[in-house]
Protein backbone atom coordinates (compact mmCIF):
# COMPACT_ATOMS: atom_id res chain seq x y z
CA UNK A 1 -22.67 20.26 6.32
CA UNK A 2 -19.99 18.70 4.68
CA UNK A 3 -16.62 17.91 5.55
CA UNK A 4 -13.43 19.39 4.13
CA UNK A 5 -10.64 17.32 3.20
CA UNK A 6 -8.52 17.70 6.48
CA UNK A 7 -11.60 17.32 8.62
CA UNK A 8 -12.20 13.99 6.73
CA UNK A 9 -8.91 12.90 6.91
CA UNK A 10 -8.59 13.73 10.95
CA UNK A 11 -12.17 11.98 11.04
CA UNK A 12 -10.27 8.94 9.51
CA UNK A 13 -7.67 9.11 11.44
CA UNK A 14 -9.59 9.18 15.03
CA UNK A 15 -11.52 6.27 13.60
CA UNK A 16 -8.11 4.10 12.92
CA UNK A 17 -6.15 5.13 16.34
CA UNK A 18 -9.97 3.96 18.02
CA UNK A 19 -9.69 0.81 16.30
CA UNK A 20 -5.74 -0.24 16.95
CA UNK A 21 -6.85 0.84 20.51
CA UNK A 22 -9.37 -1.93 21.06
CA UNK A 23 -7.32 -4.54 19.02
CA UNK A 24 -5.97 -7.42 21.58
CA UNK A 25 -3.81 -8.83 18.68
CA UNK A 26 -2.78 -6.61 15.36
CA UNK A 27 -1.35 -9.20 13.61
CA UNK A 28 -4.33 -11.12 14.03
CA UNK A 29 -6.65 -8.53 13.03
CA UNK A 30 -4.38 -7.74 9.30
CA UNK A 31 -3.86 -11.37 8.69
CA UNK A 32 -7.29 -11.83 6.05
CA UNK A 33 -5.81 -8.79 4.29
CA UNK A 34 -2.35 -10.05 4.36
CA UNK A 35 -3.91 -13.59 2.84
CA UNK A 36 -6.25 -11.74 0.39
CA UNK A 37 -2.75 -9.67 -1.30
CA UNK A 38 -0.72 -12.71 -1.07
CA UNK A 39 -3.17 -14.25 -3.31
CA UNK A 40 -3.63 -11.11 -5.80
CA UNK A 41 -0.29 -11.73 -6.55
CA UNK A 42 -0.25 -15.60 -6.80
CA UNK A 43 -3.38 -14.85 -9.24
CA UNK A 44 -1.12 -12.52 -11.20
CA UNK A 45 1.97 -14.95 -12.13
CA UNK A 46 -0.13 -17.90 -12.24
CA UNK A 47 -3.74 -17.58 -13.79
CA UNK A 48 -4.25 -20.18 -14.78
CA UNK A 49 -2.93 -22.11 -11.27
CA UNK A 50 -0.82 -24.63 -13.13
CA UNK A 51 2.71 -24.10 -11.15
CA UNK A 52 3.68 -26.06 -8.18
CA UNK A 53 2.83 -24.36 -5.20
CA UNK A 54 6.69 -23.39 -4.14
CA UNK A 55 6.90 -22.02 -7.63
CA UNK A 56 3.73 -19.96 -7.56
CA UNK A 57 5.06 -18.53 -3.93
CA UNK A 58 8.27 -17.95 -5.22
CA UNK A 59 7.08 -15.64 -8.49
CA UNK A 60 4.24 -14.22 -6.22
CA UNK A 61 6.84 -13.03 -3.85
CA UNK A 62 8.70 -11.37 -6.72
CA UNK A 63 5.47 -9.75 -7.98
CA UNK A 64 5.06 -8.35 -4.59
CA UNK A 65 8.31 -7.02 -4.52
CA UNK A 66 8.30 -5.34 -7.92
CA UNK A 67 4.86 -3.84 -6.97
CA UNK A 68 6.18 -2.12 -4.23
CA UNK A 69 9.70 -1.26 -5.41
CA UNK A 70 7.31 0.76 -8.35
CA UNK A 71 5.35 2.26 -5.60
CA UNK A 72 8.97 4.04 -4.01
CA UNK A 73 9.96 4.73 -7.67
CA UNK A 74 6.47 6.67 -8.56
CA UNK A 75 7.23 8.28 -4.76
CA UNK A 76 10.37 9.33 -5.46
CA UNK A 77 9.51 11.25 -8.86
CA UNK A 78 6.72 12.75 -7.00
CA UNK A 79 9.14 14.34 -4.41
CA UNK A 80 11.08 15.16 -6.61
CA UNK A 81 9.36 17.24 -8.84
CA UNK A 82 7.79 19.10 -5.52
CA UNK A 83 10.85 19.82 -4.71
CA UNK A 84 11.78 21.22 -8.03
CA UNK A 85 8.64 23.07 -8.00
CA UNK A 86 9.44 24.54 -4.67
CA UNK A 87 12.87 25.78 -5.98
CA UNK A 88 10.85 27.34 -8.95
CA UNK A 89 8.49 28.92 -6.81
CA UNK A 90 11.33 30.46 -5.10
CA UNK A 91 13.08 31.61 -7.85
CA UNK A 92 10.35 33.35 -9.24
């Protein structure tokens, strides 16, 4: 039998909360993932790894925050056009 997509996504969920639950130190536990995106985005500004460390950090940290400031922005249009939605469902 499979799952539906709520059932999955509460199977998910019990599977996290079990996780966190048994985790002595969370910062800890998300540091190799925390590493492994820091160095996505040194990767990204500097291929070729020919800037000076503090120079690669410094870009890399700028990456990151683009990335996620494009993340809110592609959020915020999605809202937004359920929202308008909504108001045309209701109009109609």
């Amino acid at each position: 039998m499979s799952l539906t997509p709520e059932q999955r996504r509460l199977r998910a969920q019990i599977a996290a909360h079990a996780m966190w639950a048994n985790c002595d130190d969370p910062v800890v536990h998300t540091a190799p993932a925390r590493e492994a995106a820091q160095k996505r985005f040194e990767r990204l500004v500097d291929p070729e790894g020919t800037l000076a460390p503090e120079e690669r950090a410094r870009r890399a940290e700028h990456a990151r925050k683009a990335h996620f400031k494009r993340l809110a922005l592609a959020s915020s249009k999605a809202r937004a056009a359920r929202a308008a939605a909504r108001r045309g469902g209701e109009a109609a």
